[in-house]
PDB file of N, CA and C in Angstrom:
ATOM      1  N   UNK A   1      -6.856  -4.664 -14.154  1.00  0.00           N
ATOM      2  CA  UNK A   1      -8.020  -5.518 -14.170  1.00  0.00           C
ATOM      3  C   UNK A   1      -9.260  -4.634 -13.997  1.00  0.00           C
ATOM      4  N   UNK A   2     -10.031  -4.706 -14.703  1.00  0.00           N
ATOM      5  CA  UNK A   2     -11.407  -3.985 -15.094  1.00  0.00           C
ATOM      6  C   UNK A   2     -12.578  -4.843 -13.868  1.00  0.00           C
ATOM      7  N   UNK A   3     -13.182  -3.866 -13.597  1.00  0.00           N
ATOM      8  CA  UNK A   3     -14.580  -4.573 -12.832  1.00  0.00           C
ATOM      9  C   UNK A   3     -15.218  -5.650 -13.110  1.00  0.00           C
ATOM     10  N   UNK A   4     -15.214  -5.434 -14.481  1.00  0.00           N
ATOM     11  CA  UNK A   4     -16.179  -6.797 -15.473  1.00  0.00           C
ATOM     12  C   UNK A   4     -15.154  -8.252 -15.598  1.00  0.00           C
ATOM     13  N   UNK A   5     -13.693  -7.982 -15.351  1.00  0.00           N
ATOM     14  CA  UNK A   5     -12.648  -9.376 -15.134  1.00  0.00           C
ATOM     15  C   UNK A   5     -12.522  -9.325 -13.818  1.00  0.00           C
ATOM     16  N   UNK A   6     -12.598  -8.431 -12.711  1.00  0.00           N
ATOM     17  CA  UNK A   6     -12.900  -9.105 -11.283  1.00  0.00           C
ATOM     18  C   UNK A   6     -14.589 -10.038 -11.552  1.00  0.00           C
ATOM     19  N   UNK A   7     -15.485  -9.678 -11.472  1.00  0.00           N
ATOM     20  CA  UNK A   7     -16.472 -10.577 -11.784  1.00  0.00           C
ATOM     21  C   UNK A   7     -16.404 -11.889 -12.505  1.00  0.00           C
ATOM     22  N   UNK A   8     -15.829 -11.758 -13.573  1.00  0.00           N
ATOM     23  CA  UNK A   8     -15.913 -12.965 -14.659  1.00  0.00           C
ATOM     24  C   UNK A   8     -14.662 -13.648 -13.739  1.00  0.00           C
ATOM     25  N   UNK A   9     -14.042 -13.400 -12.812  1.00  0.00           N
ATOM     26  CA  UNK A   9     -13.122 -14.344 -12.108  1.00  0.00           C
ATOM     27  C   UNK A   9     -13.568 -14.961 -10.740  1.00  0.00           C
ATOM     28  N   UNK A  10     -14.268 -14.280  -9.921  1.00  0.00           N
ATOM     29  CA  UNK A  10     -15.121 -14.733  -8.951  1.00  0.00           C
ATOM     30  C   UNK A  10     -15.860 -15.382  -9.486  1.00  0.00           C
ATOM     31  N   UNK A  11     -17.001 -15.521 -10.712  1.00  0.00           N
ATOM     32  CA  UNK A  11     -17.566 -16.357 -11.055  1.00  0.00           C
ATOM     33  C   UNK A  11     -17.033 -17.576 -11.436  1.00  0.00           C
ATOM     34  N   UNK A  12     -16.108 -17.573 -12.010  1.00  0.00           N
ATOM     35  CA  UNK A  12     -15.152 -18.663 -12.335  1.00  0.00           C
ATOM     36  C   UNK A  12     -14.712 -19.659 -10.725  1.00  0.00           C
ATOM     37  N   UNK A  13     -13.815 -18.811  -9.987  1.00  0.00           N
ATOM     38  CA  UNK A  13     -13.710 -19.654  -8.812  1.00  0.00           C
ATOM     39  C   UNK A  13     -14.574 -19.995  -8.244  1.00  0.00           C
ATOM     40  N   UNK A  14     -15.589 -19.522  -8.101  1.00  0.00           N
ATOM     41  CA  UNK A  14     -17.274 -19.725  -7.266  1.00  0.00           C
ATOM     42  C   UNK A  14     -17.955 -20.474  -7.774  1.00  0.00           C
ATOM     43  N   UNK A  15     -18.250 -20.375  -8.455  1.00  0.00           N
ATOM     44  CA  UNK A  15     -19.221 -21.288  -9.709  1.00  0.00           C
ATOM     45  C   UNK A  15     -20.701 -20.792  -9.304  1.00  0.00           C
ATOM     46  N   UNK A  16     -20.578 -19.431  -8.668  1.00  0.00           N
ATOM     47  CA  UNK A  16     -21.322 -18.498  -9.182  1.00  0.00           C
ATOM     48  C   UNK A  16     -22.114 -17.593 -10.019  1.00  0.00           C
ATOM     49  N   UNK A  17     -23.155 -17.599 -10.456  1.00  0.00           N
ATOM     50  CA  UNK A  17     -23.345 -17.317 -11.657  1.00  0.00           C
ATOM     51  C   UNK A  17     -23.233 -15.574 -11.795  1.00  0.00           C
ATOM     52  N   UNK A  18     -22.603 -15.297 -12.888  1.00  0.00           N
ATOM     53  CA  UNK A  18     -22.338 -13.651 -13.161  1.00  0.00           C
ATOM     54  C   UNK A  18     -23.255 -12.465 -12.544  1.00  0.00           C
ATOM     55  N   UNK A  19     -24.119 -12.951 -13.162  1.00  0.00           N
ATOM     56  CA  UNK A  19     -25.081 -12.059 -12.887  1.00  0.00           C
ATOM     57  C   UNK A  19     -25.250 -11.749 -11.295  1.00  0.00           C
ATOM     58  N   UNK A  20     -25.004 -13.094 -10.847  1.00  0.00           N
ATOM     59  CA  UNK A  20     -25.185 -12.581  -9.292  1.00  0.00           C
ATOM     60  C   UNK A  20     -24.295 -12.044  -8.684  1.00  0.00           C
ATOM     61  N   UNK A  21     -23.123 -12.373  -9.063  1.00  0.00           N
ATOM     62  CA  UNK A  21     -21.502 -12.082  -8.386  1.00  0.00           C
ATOM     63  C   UNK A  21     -21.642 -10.442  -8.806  1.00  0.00           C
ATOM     64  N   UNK A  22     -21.937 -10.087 -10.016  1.00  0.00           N
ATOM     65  CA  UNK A  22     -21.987  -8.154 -10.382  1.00  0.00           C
ATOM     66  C   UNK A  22     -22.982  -7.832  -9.587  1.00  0.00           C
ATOM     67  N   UNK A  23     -24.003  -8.532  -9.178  1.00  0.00           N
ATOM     68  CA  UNK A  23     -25.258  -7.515  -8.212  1.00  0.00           C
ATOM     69  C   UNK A  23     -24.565  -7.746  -6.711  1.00  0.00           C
ATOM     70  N   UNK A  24     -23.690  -8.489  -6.483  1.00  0.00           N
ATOM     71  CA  UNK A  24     -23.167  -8.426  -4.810  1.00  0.00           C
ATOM     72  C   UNK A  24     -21.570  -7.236  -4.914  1.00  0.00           C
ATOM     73  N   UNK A  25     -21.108  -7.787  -6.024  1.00  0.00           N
ATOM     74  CA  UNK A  25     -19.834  -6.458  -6.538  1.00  0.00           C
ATOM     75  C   UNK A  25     -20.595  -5.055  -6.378  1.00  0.00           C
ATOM     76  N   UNK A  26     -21.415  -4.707  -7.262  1.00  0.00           N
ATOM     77  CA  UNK A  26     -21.787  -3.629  -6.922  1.00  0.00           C
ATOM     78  C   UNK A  26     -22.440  -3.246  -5.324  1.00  0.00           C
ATOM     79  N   UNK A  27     -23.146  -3.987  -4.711  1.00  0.00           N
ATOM     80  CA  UNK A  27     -23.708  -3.806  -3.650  1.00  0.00           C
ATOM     81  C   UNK A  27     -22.615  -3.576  -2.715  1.00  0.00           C
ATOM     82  N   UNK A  28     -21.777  -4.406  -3.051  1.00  0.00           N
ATOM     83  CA  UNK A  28     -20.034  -4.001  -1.841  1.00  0.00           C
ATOM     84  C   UNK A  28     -19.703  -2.519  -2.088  1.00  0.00           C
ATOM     85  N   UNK A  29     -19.800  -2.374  -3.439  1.00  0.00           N
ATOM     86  CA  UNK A  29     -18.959  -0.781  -3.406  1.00  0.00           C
ATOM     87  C   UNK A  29     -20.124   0.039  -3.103  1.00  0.00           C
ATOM     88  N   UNK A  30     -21.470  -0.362  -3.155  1.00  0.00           N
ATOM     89  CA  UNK A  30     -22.223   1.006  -2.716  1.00  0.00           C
ATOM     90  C   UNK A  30     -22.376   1.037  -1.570  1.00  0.00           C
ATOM     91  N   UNK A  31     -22.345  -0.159  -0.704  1.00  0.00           N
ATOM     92  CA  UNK A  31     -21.908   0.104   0.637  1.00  0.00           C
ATOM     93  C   UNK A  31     -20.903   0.888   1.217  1.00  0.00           C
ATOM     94  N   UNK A  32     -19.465   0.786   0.598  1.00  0.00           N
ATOM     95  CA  UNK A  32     -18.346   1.081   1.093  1.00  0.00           C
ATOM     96  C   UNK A  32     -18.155   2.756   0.618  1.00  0.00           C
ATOM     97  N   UNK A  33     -19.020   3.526  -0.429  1.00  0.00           N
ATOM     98  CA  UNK A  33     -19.276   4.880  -0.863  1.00  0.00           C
ATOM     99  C   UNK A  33     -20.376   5.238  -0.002  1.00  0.00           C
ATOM    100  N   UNK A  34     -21.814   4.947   0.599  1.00  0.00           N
ATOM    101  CA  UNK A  34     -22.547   5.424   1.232  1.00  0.00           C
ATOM    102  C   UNK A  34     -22.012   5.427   2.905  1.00  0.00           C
ATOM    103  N   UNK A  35     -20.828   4.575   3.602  1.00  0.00           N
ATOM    104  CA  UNK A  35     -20.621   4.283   4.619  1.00  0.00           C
ATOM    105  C   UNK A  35     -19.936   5.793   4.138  1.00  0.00           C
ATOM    106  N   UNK A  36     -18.450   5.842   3.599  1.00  0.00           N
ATOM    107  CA  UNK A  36     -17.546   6.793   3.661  1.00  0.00           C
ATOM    108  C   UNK A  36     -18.632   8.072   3.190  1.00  0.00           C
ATOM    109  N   UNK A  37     -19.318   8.470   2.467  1.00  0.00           N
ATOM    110  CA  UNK A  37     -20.279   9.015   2.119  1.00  0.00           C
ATOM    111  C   UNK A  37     -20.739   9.804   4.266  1.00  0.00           C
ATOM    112  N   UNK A  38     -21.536   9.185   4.355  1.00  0.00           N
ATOM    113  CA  UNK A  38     -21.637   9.474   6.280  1.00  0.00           C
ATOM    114  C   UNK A  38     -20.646   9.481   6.758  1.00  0.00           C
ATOM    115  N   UNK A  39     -19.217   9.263   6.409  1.00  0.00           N
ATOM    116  CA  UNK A  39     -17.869   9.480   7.660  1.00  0.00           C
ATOM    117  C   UNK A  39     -17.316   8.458   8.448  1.00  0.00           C
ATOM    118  N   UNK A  40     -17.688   7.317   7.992  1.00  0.00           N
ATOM    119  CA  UNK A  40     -17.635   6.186   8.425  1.00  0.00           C
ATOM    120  C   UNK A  40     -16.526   5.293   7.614  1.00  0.00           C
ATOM    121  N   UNK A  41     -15.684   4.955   8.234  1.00  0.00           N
ATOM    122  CA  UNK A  41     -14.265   4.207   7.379  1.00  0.00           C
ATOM    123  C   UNK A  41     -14.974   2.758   7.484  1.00  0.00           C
ATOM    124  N   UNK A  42     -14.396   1.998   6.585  1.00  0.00           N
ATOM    125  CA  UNK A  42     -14.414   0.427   6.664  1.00  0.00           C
ATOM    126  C   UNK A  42     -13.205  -0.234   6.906  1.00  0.00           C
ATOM    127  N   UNK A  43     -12.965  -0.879   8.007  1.00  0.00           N
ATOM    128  CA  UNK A  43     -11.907  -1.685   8.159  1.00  0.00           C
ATOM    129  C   UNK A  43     -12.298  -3.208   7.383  1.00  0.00           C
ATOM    130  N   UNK A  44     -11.234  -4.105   6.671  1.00  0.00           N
ATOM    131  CA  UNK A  44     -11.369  -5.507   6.349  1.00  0.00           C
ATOM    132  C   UNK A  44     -10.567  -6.128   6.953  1.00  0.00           C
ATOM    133  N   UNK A  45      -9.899  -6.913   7.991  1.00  0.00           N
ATOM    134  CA  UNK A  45      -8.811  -7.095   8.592  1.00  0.00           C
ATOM    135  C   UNK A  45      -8.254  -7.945   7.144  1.00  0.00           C
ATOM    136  N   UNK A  46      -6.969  -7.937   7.168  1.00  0.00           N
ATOM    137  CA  UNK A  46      -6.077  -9.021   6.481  1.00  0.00           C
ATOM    138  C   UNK A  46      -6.037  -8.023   5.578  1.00  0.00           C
ATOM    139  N   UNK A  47      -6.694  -6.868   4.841  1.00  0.00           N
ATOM    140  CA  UNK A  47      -7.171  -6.586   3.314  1.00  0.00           C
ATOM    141  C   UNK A  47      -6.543  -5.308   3.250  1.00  0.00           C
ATOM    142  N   UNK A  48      -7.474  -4.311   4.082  1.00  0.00           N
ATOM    143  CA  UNK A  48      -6.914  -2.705   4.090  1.00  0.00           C
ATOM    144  C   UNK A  48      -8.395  -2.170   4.796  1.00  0.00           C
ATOM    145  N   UNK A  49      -8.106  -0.920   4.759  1.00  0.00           N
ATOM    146  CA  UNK A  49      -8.891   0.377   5.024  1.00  0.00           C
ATOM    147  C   UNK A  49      -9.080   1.244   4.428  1.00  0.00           C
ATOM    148  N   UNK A  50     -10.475   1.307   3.878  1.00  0.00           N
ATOM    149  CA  UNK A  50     -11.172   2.389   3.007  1.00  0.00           C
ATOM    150  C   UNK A  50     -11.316   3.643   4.482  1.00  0.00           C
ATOM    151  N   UNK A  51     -10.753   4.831   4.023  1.00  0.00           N
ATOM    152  CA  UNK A  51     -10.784   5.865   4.901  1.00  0.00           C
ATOM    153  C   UNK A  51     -10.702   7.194   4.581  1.00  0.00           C
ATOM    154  N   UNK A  52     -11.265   8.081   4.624  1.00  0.00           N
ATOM    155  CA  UNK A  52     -11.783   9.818   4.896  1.00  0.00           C
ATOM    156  C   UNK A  52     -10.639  10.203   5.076  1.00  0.00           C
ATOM    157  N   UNK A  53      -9.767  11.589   4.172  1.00  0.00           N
ATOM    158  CA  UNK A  53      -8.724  11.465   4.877  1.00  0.00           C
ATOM    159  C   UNK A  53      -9.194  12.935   4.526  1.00  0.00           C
ATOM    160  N   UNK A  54      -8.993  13.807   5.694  1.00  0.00           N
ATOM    161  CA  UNK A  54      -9.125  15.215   6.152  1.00  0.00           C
ATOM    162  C   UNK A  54      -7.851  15.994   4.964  1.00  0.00           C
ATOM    163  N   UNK A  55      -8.384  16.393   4.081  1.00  0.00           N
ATOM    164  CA  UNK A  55      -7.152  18.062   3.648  1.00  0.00           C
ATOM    165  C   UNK A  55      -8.174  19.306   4.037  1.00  0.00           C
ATOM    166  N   UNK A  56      -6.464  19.859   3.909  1.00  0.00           N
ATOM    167  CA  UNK A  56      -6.693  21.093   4.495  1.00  0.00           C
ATOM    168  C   UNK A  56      -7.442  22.588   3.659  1.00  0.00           C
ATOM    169  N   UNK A  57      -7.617  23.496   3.864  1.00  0.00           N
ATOM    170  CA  UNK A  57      -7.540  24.310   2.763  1.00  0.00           C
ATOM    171  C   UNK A  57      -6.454  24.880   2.583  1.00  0.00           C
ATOM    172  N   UNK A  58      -6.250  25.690   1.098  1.00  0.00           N
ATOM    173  CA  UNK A  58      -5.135  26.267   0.799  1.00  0.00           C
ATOM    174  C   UNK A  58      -5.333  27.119  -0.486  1.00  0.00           C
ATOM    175  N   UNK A  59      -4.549  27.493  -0.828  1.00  0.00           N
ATOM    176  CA  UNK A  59      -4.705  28.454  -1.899  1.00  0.00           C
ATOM    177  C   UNK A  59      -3.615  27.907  -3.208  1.00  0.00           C
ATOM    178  N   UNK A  60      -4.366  27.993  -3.862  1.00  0.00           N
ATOM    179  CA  UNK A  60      -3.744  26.998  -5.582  1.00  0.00           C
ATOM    180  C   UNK A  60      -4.033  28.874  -6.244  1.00  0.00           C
ATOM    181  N   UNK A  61      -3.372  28.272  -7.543  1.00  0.00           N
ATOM    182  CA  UNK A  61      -3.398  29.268  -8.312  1.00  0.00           C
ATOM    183  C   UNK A  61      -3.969  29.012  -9.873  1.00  0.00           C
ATOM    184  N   UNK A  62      -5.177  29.529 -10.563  1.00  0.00           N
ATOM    185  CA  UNK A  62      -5.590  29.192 -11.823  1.00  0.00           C
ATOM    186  C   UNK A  62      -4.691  30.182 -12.550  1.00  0.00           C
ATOM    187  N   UNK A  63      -4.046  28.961 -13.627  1.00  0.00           N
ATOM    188  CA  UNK A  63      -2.634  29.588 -14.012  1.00  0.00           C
ATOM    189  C   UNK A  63      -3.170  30.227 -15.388  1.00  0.00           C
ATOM    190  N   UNK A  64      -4.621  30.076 -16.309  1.00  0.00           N
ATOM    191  CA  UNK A  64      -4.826  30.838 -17.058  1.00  0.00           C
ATOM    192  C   UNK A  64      -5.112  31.880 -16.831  1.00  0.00           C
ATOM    193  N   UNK A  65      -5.967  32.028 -15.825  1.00  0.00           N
ATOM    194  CA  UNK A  65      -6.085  33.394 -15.473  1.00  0.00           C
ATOM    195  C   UNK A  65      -5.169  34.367 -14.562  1.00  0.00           C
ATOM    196  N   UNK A  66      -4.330  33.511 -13.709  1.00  0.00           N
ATOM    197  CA  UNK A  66      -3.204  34.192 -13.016  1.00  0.00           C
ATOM    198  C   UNK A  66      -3.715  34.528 -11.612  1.00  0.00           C
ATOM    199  N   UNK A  67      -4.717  34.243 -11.228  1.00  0.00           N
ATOM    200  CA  UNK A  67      -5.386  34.209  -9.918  1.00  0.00           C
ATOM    201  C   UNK A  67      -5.378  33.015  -8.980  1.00  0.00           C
ATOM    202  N   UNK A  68      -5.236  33.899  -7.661  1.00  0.00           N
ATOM    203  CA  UNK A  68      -5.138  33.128  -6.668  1.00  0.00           C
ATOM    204  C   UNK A  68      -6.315  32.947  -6.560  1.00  0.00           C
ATOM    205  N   UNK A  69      -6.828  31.704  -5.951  1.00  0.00           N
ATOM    206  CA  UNK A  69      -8.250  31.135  -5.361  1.00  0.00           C
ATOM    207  C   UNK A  69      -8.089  30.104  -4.200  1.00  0.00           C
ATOM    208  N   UNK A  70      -8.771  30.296  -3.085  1.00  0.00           N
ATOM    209  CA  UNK A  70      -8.989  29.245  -1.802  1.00  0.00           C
ATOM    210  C   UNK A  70      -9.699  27.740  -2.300  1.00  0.00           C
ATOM    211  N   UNK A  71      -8.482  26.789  -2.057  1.00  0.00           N
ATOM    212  CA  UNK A  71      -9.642  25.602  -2.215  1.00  0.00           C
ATOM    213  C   UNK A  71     -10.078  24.945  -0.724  1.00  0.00           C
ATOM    214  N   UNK A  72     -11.464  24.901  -0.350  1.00  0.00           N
ATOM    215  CA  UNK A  72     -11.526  25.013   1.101  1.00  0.00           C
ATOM    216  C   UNK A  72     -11.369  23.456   1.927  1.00  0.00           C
ATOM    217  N   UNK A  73     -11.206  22.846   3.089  1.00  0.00           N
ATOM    218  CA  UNK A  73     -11.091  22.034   3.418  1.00  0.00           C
ATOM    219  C   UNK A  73     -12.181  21.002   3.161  1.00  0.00           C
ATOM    220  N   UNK A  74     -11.690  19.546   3.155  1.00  0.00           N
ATOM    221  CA  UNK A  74     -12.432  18.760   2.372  1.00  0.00           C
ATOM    222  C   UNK A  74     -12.026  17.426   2.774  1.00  0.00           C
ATOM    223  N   UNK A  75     -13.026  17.015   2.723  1.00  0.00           N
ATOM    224  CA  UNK A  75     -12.182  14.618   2.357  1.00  0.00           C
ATOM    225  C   UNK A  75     -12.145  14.466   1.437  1.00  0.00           C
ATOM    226  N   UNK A  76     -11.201  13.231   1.243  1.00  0.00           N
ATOM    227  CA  UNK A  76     -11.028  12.585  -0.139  1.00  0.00           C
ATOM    228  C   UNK A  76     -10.701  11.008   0.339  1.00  0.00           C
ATOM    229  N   UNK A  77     -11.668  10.283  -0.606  1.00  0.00           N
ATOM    230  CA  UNK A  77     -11.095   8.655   0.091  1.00  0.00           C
ATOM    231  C   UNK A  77     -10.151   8.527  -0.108  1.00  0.00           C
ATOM    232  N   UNK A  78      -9.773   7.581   0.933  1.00  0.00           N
ATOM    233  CA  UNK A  78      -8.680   6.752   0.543  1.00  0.00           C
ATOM    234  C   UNK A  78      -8.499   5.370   1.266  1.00  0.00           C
ATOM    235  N   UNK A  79      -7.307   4.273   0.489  1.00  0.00           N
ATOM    236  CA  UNK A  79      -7.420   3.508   0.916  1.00  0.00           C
ATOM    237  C   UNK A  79      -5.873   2.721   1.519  1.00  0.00           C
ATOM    238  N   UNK A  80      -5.826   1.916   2.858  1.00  0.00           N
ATOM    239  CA  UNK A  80      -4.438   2.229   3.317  1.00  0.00           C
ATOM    240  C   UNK A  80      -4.685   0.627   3.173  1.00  0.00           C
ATOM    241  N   UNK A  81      -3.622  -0.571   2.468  1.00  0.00           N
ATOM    242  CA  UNK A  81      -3.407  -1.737   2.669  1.00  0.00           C
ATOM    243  C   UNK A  81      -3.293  -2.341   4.253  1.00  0.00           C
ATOM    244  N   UNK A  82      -3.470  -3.353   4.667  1.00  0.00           N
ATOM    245  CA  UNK A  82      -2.892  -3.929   5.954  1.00  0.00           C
ATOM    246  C   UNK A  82      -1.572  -4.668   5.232  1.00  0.00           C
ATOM    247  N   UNK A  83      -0.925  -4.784   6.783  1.00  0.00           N
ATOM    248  CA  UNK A  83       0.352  -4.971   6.889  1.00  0.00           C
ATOM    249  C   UNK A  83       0.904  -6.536   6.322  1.00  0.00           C
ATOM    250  N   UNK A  84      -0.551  -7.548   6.424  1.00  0.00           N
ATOM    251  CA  UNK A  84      -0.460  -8.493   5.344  1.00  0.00           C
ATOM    252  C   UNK A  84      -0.801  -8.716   3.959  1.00  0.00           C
ATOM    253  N   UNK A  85      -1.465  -7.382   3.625  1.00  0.00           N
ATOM    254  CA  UNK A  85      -2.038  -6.745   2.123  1.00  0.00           C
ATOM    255  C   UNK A  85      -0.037  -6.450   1.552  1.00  0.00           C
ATOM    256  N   UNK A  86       0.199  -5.800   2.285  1.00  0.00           N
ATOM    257  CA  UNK A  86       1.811  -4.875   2.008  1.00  0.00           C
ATOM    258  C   UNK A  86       2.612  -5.853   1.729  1.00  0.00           C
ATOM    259  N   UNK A  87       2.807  -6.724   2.461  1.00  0.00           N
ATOM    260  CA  UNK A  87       3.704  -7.932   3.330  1.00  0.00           C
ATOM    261  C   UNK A  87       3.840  -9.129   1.701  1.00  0.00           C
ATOM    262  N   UNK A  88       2.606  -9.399   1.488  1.00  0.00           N
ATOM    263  CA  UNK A  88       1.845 -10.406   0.253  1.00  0.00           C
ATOM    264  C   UNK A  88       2.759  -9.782  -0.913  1.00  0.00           C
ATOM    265  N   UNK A  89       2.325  -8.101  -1.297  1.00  0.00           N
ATOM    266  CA  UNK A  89       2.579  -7.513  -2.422  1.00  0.00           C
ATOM    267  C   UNK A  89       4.149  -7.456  -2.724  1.00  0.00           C
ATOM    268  N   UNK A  90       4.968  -7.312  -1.315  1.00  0.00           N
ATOM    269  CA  UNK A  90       6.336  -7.410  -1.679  1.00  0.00           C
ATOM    270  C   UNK A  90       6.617  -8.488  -1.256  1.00  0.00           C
ATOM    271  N   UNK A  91       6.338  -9.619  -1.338  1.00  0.00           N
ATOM    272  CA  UNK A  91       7.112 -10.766  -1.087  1.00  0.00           C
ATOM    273  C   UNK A  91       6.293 -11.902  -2.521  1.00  0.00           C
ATOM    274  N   UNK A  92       5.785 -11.013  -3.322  1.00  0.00           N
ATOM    275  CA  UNK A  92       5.085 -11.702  -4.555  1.00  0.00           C
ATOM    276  C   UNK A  92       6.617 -12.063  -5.156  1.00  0.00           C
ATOM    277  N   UNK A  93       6.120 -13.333  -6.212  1.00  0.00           N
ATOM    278  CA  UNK A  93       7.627 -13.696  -6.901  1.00  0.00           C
ATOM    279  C   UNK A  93       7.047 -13.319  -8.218  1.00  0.00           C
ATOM    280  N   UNK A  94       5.757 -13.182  -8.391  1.00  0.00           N
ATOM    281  CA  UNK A  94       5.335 -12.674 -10.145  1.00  0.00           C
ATOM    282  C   UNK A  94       5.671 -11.484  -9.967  1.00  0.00           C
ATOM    283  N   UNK A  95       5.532 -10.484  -8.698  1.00  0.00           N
ATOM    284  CA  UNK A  95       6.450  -8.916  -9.011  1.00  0.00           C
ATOM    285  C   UNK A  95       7.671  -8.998  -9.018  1.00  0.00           C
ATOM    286  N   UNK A  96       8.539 -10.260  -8.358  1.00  0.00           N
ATOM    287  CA  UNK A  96       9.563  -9.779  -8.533  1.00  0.00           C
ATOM    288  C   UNK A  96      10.411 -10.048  -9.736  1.00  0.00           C
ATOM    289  N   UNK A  97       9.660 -10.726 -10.722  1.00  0.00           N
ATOM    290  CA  UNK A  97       9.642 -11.834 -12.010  1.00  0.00           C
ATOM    291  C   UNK A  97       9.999 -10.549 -13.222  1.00  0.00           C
ATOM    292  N   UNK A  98       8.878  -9.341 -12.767  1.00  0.00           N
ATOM    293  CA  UNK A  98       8.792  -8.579 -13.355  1.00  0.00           C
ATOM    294  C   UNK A  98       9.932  -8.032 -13.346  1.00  0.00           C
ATOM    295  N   UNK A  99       9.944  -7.149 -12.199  1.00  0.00           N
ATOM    296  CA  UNK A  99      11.309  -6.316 -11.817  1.00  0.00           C
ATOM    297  C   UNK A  99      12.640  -6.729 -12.583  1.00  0.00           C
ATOM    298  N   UNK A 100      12.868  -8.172 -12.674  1.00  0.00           N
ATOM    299  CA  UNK A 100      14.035  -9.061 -13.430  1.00  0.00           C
ATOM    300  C   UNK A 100      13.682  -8.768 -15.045  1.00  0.00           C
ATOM    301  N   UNK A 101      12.402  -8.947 -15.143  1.00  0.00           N
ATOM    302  CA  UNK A 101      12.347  -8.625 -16.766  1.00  0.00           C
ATOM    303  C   UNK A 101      12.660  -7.580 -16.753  1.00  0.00           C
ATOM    304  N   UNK A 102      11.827  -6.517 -16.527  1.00  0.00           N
ATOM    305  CA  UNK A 102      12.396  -4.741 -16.384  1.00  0.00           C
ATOM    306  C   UNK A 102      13.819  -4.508 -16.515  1.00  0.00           C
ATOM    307  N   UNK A 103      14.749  -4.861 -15.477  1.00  0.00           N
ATOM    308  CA  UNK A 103      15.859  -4.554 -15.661  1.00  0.00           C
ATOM    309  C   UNK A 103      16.525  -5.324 -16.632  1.00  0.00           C
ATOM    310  N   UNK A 104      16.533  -6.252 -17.434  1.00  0.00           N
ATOM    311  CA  UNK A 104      17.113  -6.456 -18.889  1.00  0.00           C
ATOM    312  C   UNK A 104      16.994  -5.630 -19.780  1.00  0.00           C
ATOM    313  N   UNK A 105      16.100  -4.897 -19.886  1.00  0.00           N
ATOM    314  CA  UNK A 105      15.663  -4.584 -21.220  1.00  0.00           C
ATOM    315  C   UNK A 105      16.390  -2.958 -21.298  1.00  0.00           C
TER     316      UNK A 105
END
């Protein structure tokens, strides 16, 4: 699902008009990039956690040239479901609908 069919679906259940539902969509994610941006995680209870997750440095190798190089320590977002985000996803019957199609074929 594309950004522009999360919108056109909130507008739909809301009876929201588009235009406004994409200027509050976007305003959520530039919140949730300028928070993690400063070091700051977002908890949603029920939903998940947008969170900073510390790597380390280490040494990779550029395989055209055959050199070792340090890549130095760093964040990278990420995002961890809650335990009723998890809970929802495997106890869905349209995934498990799938899984049944999958294995026929």
């Amino acid at each position: 699902m594309t950004k522009a069919e999360v919108i056109s679906e909130i507008a739909d259940k809301t009876g929201i008009d588009k235009e406004k539902v994409q200027i509050t969509v976007e305003a959520f994610f530039k919140v949730i990039q300028n928070s993690m941006e400063n070091g700051d995680n977002i908890y949603v209870r029920g939903f998940g956690s947008f969170i900073n997750k510390k790597r380390a440095k280490k040494i990779a190798r550029n395989i055209s040239q055959n050199k070792a190089m340090e890549i130095p320590e760093h964040f990278v977002p990420s995002f961890k479901p809650s335990k009723v985000f998890i809970e929802r996803i495997k106890n869905s019957k349209k995934l498990k609908d799938k899984l049944s199609e999958n294995g026929k074929k």
